[in-house]
N, C-alpha and C. Protein backbone atom coordinates (compact mmCIF):
# COMPACT_ATOMS: atom_id res chain seq x y z
N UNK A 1 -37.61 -5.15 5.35
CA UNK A 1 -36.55 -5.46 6.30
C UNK A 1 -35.23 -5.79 5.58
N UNK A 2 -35.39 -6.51 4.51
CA UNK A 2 -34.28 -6.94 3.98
C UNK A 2 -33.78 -5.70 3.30
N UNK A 3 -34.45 -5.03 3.03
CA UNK A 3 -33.82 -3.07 2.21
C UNK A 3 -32.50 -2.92 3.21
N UNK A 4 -33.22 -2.49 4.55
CA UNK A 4 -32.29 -2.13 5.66
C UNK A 4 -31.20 -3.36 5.75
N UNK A 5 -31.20 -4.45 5.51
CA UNK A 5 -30.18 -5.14 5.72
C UNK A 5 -28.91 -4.59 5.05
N UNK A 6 -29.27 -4.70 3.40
CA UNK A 6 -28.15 -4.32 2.28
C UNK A 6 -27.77 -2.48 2.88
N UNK A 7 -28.73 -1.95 3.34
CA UNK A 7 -28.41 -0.49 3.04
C UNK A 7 -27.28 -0.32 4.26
N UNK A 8 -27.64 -1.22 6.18
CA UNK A 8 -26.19 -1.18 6.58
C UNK A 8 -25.32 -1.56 6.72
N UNK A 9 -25.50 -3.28 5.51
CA UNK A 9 -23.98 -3.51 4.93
C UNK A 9 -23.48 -2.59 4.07
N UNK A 10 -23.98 -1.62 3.20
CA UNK A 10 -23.32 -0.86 2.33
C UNK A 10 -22.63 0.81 3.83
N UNK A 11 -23.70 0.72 3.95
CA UNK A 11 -22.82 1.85 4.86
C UNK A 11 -21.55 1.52 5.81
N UNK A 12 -21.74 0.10 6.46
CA UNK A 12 -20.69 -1.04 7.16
C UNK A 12 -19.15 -0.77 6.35
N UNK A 13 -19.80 -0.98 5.12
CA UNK A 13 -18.56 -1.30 3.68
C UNK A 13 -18.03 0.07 3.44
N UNK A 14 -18.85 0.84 3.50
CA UNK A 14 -17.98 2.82 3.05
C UNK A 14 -17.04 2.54 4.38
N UNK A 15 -17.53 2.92 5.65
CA UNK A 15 -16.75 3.42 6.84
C UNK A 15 -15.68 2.23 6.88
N UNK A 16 -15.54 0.66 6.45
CA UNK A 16 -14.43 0.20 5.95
C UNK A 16 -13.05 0.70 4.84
N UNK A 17 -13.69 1.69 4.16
CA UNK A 17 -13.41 1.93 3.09
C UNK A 17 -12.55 3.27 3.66
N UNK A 18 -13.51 3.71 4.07
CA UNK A 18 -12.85 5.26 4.40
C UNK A 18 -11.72 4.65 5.60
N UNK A 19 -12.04 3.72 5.90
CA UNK A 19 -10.70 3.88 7.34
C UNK A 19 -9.38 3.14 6.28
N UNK A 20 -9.73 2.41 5.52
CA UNK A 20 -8.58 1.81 4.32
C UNK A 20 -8.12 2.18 2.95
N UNK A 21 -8.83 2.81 2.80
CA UNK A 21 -8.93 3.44 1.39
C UNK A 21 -8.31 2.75 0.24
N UNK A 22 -8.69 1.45 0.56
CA UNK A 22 -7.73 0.13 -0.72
C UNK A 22 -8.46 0.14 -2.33
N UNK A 23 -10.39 1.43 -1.80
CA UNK A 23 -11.16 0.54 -3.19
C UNK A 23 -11.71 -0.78 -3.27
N UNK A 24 -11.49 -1.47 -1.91
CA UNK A 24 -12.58 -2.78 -2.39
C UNK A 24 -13.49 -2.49 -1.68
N UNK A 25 -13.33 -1.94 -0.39
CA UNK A 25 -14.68 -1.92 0.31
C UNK A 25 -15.80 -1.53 -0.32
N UNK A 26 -15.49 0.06 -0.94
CA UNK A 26 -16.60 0.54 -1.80
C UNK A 26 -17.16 0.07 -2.54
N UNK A 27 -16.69 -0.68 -3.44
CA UNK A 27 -17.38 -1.48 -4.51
C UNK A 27 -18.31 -2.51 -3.96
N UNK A 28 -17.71 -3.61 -2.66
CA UNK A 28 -18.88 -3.85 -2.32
C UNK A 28 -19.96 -3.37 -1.78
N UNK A 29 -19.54 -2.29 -1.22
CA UNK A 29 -20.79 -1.22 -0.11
C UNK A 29 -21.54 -0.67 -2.10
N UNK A 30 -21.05 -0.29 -2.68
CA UNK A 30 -21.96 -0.21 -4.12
C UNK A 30 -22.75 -1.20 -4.37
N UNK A 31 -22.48 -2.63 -4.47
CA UNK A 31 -23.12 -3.59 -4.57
C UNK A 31 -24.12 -3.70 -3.56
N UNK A 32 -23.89 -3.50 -1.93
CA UNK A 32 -24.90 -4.01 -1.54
C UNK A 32 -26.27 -2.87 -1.77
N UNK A 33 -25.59 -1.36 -1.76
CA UNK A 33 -26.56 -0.48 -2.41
C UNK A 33 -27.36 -1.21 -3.56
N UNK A 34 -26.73 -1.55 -4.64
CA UNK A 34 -27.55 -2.15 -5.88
C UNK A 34 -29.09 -3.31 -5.55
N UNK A 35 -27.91 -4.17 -4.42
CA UNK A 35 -28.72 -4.85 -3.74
C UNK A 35 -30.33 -4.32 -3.15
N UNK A 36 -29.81 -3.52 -2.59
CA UNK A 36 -30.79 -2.28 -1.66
C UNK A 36 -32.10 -2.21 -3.02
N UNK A 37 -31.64 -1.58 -3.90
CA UNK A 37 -32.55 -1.17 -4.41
C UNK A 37 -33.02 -1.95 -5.35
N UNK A 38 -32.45 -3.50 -6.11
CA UNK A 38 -33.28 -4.58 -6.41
C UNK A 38 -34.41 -5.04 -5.14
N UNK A 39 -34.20 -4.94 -3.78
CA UNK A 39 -34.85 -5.50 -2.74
C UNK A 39 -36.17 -4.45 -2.58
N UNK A 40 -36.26 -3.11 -3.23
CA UNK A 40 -37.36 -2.39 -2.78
C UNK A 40 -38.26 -2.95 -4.27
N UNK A 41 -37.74 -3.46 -5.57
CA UNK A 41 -39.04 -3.46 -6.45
C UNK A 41 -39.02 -4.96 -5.86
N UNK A 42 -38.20 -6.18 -6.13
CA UNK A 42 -38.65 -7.13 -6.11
C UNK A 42 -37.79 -7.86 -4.38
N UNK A 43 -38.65 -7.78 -3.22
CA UNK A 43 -38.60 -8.53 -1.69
C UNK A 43 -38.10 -9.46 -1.38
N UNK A 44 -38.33 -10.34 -2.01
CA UNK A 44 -38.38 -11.79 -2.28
C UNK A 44 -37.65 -12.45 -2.69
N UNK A 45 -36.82 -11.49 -3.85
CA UNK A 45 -35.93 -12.42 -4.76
C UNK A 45 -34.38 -12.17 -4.28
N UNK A 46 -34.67 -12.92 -3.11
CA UNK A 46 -33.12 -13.14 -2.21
C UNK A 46 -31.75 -13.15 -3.44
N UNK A 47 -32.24 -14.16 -4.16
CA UNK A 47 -30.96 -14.68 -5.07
C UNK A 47 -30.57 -13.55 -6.05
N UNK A 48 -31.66 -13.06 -6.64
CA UNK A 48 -31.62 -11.82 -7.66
C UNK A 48 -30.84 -10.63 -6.90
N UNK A 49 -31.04 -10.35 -5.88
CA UNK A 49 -30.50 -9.47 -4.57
C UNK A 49 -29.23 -9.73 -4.17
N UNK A 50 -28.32 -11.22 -3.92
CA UNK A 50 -27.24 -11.28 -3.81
C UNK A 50 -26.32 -11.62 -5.19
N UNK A 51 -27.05 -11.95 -6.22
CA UNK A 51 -26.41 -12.07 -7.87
C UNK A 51 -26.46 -10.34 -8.01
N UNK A 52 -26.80 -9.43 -7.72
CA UNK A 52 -26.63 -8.01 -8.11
C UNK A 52 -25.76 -7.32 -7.56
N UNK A 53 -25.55 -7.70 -6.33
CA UNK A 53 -24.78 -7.39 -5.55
C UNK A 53 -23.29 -8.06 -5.73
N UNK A 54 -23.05 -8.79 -5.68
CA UNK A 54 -21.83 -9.91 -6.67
C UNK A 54 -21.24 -9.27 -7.50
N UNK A 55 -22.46 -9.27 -8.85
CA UNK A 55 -22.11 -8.45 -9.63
C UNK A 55 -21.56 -7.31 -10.03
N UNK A 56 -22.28 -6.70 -9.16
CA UNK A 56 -21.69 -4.84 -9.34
C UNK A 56 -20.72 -4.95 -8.26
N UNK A 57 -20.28 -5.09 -7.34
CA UNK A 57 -18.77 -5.59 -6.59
C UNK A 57 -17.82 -5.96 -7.48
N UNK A 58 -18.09 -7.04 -8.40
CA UNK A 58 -17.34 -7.89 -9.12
C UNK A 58 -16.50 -6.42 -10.32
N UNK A 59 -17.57 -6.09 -10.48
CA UNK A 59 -17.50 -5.17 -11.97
C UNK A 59 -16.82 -3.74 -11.20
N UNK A 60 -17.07 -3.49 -10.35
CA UNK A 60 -16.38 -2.34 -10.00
C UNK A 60 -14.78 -2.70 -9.47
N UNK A 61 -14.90 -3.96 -9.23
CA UNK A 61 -13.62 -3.91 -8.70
C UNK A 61 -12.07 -4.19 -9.89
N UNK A 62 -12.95 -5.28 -10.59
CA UNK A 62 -12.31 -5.15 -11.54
C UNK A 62 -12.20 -4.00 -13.34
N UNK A 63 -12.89 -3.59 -13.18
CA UNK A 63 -13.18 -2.58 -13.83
C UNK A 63 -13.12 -1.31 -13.74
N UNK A 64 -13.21 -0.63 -12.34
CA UNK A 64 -13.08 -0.07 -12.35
C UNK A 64 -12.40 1.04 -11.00
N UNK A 65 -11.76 -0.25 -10.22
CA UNK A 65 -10.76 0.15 -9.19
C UNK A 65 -9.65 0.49 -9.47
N UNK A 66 -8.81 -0.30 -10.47
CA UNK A 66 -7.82 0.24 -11.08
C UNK A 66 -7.39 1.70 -11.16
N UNK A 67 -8.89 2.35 -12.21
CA UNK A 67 -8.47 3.88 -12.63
C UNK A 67 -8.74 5.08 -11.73
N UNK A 68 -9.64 4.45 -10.66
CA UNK A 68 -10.07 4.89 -9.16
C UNK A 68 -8.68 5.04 -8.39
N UNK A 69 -7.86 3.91 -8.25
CA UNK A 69 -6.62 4.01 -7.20
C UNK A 69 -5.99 4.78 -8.17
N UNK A 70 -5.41 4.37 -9.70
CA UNK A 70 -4.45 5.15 -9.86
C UNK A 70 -5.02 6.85 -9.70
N UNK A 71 -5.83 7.37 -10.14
CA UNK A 71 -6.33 8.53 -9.76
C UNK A 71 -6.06 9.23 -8.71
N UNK A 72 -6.99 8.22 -7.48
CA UNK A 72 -6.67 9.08 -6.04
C UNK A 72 -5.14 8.76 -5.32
N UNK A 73 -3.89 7.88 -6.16
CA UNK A 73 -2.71 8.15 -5.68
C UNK A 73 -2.32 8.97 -6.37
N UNK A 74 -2.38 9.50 -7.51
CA UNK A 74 -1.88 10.55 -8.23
C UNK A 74 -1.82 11.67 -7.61
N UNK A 75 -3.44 12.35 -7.35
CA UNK A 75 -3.91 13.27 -6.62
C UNK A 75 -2.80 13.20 -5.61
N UNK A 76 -2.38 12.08 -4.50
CA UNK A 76 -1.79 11.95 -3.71
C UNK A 76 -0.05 12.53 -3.49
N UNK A 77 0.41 12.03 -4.70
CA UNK A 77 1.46 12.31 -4.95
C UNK A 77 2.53 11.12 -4.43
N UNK A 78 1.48 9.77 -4.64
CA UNK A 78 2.39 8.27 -4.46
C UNK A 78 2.38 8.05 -5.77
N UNK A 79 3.24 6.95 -5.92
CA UNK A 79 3.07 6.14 -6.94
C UNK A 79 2.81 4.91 -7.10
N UNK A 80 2.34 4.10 -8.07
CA UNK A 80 2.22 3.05 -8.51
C UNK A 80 3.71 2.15 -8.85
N UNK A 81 3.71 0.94 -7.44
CA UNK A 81 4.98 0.04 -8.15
C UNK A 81 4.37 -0.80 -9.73
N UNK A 82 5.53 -0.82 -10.03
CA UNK A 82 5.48 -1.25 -11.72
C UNK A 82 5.28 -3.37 -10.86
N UNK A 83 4.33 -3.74 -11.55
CA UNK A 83 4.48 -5.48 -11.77
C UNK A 83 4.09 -5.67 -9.62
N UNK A 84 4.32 -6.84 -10.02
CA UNK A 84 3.30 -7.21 -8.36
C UNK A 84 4.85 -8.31 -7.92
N UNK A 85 4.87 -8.31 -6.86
CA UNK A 85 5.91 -8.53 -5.71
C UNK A 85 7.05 -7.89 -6.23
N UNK A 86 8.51 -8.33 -7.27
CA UNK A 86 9.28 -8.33 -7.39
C UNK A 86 9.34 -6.58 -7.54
N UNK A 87 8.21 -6.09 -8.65
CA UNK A 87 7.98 -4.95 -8.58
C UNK A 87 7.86 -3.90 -7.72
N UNK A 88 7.69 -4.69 -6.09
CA UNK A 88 7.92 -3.87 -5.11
C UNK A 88 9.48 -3.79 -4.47
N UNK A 89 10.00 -4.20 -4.99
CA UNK A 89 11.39 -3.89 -4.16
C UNK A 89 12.00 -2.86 -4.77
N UNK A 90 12.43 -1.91 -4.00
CA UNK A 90 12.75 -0.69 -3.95
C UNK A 90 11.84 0.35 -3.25
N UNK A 91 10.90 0.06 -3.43
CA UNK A 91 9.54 1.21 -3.62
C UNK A 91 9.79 1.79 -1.79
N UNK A 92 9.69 2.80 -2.23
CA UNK A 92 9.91 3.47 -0.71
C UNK A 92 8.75 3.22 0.14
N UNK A 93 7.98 2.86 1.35
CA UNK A 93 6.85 2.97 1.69
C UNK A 93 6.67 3.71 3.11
N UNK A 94 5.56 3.83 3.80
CA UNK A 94 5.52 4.74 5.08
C UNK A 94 5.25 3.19 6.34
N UNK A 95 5.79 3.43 7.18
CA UNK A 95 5.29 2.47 8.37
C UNK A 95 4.33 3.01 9.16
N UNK A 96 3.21 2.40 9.54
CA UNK A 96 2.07 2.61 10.40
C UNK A 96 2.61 2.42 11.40
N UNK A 97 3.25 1.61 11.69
CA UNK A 97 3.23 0.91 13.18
C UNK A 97 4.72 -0.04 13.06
N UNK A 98 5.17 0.07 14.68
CA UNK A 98 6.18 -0.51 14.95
C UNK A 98 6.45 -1.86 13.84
N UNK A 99 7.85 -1.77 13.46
CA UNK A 99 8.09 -2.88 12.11
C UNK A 99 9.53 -3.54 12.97
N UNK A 100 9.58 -5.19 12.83
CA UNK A 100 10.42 -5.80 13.75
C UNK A 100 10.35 -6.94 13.29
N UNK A 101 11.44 -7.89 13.41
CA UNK A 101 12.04 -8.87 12.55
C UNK A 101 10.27 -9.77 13.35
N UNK A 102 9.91 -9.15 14.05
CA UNK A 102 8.44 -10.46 14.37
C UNK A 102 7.60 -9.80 13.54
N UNK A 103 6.63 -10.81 13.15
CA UNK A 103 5.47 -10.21 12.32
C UNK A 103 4.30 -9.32 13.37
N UNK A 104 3.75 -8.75 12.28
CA UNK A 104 2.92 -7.93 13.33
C UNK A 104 2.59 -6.44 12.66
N UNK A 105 4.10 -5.84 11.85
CA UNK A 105 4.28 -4.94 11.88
C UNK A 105 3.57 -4.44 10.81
N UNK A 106 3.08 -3.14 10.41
CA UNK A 106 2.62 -2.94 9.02
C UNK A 106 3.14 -1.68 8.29
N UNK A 107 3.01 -1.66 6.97
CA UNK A 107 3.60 -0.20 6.12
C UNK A 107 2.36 0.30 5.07
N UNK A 108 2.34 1.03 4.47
CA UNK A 108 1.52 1.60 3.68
C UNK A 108 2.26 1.20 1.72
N UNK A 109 1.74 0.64 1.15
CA UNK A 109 2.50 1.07 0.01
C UNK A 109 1.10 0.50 -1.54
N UNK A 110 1.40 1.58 -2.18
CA UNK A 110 0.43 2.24 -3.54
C UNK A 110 -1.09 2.24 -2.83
N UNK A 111 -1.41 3.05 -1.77
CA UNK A 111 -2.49 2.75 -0.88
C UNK A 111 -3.02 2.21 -0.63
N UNK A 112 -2.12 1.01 -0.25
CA UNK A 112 -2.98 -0.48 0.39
C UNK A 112 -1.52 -0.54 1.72
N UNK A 113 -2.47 -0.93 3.05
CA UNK A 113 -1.80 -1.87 3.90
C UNK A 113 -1.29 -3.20 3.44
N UNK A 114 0.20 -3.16 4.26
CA UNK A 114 0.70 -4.55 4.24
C UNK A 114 1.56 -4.90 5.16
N UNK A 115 1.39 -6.20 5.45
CA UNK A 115 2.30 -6.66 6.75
C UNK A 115 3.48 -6.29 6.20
N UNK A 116 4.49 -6.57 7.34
CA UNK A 116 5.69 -5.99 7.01
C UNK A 116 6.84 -6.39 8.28
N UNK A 117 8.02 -7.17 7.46
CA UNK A 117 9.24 -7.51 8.76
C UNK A 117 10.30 -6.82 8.33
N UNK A 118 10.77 -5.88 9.20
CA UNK A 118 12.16 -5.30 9.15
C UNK A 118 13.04 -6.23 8.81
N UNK A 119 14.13 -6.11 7.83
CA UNK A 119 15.42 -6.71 7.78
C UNK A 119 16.39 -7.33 8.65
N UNK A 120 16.42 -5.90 9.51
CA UNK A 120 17.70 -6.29 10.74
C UNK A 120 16.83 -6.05 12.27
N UNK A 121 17.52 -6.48 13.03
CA UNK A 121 16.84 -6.49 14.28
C UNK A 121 16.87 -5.32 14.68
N UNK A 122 16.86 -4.08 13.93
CA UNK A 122 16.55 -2.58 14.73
C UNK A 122 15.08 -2.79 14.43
N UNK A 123 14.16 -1.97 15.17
CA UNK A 123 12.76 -1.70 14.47
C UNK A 123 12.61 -0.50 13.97
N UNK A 124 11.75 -0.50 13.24
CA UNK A 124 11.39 0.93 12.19
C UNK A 124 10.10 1.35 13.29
N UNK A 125 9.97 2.44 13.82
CA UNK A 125 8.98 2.91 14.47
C UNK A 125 7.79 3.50 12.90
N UNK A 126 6.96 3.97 13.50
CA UNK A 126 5.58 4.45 13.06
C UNK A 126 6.24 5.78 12.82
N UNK A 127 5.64 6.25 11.19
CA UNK A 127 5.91 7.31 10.92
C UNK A 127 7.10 7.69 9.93
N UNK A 128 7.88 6.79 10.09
CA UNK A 128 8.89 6.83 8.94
C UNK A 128 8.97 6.23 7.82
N UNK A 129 10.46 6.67 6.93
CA UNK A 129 10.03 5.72 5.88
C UNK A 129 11.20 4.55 5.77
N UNK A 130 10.58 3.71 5.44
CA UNK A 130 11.25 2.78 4.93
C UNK A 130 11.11 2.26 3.42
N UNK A 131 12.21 1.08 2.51
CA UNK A 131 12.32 0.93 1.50
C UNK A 131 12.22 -0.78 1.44
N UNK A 132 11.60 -1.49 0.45
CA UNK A 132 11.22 -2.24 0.36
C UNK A 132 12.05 -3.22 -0.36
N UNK A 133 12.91 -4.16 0.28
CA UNK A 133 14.06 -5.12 0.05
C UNK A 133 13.74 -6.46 -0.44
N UNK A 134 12.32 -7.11 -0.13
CA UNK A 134 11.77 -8.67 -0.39
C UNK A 134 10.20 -8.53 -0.27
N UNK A 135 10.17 -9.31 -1.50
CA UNK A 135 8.45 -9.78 -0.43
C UNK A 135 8.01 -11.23 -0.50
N UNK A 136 7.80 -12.43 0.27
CA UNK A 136 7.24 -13.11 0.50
C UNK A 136 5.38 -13.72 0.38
N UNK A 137 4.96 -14.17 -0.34
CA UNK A 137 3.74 -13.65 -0.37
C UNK A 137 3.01 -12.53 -0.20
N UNK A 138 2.47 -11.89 1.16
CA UNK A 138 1.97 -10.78 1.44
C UNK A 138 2.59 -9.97 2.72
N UNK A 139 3.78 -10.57 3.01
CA UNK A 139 4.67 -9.43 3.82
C UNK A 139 5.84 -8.87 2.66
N UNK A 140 5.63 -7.89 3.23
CA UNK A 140 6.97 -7.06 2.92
C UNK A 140 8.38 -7.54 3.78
N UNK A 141 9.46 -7.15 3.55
CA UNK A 141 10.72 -6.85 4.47
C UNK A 141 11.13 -5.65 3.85
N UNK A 142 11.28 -4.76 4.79
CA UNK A 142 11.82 -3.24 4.80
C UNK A 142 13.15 -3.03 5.43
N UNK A 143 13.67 -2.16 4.64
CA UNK A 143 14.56 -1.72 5.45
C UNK A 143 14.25 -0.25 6.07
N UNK A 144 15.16 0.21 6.72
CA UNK A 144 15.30 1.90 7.06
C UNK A 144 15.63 2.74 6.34
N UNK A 145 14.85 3.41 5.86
CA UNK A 145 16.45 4.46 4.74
C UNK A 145 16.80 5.67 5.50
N UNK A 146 18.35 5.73 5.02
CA UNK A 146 18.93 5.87 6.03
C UNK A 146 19.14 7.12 6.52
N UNK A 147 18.39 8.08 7.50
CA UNK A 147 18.83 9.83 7.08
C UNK A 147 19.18 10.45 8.34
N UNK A 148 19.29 11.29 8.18
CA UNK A 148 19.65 12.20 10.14
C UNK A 148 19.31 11.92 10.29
N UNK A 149 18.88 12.44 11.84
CA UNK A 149 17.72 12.87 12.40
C UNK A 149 16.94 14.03 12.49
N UNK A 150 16.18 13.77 12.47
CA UNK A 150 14.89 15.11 12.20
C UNK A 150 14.97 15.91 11.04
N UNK A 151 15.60 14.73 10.17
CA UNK A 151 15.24 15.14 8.66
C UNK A 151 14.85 14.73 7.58
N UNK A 152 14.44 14.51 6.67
CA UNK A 152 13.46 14.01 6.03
C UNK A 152 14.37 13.16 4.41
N UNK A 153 14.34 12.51 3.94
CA UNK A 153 15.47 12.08 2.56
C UNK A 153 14.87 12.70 1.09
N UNK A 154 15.07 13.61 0.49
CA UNK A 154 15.25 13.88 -0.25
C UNK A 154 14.39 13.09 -1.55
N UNK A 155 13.46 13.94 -2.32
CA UNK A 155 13.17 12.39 -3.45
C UNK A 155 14.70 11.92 -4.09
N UNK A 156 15.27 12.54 -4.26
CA UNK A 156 16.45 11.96 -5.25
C UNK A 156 17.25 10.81 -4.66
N UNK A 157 17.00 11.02 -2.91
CA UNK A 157 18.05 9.76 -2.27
C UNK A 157 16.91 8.86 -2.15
N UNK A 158 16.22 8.80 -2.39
CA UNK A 158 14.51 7.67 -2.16
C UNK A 158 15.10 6.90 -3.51
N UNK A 159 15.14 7.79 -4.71
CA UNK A 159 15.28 7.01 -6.02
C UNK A 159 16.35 6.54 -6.45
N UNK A 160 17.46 7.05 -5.52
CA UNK A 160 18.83 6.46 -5.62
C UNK A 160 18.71 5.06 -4.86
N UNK A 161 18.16 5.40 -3.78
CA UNK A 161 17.94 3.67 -2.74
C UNK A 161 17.12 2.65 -3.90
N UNK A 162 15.94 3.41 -4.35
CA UNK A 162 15.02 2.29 -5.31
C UNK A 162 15.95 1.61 -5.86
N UNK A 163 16.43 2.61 -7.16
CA UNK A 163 17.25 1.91 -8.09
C UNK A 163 18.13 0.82 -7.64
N UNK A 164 19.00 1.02 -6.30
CA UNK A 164 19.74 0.36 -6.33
C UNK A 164 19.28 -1.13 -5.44
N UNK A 165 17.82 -0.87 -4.99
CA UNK A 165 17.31 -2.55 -4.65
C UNK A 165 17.01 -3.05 -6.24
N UNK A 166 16.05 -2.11 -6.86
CA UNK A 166 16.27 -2.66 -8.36
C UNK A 166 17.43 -3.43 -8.80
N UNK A 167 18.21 -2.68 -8.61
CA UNK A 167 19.68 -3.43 -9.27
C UNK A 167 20.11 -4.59 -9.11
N UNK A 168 19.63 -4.74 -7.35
CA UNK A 168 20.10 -6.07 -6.61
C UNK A 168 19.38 -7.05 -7.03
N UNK A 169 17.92 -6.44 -7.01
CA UNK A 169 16.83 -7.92 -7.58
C UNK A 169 17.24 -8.32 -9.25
N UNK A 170 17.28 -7.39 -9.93
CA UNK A 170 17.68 -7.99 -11.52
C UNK A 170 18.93 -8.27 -12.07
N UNK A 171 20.08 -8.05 -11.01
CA UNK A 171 21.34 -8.74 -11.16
C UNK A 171 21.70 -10.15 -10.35
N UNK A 172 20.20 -9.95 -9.49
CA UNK A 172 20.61 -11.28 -8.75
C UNK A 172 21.99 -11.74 -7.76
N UNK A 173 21.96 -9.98 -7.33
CA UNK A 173 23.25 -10.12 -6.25
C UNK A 173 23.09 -10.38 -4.43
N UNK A 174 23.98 -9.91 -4.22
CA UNK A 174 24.10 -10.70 -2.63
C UNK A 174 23.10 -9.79 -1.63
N UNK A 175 23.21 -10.45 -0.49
CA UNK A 175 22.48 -9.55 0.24
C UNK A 175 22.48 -8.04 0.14
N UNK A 176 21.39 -7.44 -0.03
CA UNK A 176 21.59 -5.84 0.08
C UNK A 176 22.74 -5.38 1.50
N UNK A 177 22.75 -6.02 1.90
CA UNK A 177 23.67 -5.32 3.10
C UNK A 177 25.05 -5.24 2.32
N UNK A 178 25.16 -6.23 1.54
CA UNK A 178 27.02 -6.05 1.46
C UNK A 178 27.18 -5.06 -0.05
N UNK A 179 25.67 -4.42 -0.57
CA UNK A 179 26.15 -3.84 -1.27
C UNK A 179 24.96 -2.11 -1.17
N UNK A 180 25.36 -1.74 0.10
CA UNK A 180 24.78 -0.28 0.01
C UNK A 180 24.84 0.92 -0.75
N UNK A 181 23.99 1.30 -0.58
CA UNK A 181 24.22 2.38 -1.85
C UNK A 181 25.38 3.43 -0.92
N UNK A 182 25.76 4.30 -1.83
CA UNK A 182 27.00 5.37 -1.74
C UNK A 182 25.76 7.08 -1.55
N UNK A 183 24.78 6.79 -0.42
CA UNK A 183 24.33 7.88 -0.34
C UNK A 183 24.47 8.50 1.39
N UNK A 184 25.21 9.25 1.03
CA UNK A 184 25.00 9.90 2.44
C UNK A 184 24.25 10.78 2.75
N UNK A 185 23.29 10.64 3.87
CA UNK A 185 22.13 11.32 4.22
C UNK A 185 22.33 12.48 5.53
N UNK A 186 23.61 12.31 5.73
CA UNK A 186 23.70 13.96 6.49
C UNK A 186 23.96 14.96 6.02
N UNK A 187 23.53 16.00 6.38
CA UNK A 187 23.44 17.45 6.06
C UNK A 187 24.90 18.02 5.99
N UNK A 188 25.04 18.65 4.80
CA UNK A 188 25.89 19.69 4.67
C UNK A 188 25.80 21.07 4.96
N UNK A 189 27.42 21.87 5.24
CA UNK A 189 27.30 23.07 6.00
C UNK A 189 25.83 23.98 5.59
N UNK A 190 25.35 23.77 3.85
CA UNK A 190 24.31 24.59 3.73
C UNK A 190 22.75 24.01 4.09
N UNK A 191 23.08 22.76 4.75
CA UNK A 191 21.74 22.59 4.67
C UNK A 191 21.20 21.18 4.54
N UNK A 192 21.71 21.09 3.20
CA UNK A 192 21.07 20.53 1.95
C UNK A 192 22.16 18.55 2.41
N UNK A 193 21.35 17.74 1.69
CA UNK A 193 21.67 16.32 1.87
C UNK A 193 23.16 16.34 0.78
N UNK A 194 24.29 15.50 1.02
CA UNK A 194 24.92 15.16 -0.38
C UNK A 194 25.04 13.96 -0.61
N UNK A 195 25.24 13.55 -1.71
CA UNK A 195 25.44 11.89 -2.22
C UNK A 195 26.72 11.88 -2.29
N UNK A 196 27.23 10.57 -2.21
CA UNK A 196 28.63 9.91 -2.71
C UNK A 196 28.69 9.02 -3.52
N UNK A 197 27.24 8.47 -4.73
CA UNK A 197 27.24 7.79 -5.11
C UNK A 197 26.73 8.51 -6.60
């Protein structure tokens, strides 16, 4: 009985996994597998069963989630922000779901969910992108970046916006509002986006 326990927490833990794709779920749904199959030689040994399971969670996650995410964002064609919070400002990310100075809202960024409050009182709908201005513990604040409509920004104006939240966080200047970047995101006669910066 206890086999079947671990085997549909581990399956519980994939279909977590697959709907998030962050890499922790799996490792524990691995563990409770491990679990699984300490529980078919030895029944009994509850503790041996959740110390294995611990374990191989523990070890995959730190060991070996790392080269797992960077991998399947590569494949992806995201990237990895450099360093943890400060390191996220700039980083362009996608919004899931309605983003608004109330909490609630969420974005996607180096394939992990994260809460997320818009800057200004417009909201960022689902589906676009936005760029990443602060973070507070585990929310983000996003802004909009800024483009037509029904057109998409360019990588080069994505990395022009990065840089220049970069700039703001390591010069330690004023609000991003009073110092926007010089990119203009409407279309010229051929087409194509131009900068002014």
């Amino acid at each position: 009985m206890i086999v079947v326990a671990w085997l549909v927490l581990g399956v519980v833990l994939v279909a977590v996994e697959l709907h998030h794709l962050a890499f922790f779920a799996l490792f524990g749904a691995v563990g409770a597998f491990a679990a699984a199959a300490v529980a078919v030689v030895f029944p009994a040994a509850i503790g041996l069963q959740f110390l294995c399971a611990v374990g191989a969670s523990a070890v995959g996650v730190v060991a070996v989630r790392p080269y797992v995410s960077r991998a399947f964002l590569h494949r992806r064609g995201e990237s990895v922000a450099r360093g943890v919070h400060g390191g996220f400002v700039g980083e362009v990310v996608d919004v899931l779901d309605t983003v608004s100075v109330v909490p609630g809202g969420h974005v996607r960024l180096a394939g992990e969910n994260w809460l997320a409050l818009a800057e200004t009182d417009d909201p960022l709908s689902a589906g676009s992108k936005a760029i990443v201005v602060s973070v507070s513990g585990t929310t983000l604040t996003v802004s909009a970046v800024p483009v037509a409509k029904g057109l998409k920004p360019s990588t080069h104006q994505l990395e022009q916006l990065r840089e220049h939240y970069e700039h703001i966080v390591n010069n330690r200047a004023g609000h991003p509002d009073d110092l926007r970047p010089g990119v203009d995101l409407r279309p010229s006669a051929d087409g194509q986006h131009r900068s002014t910066g």
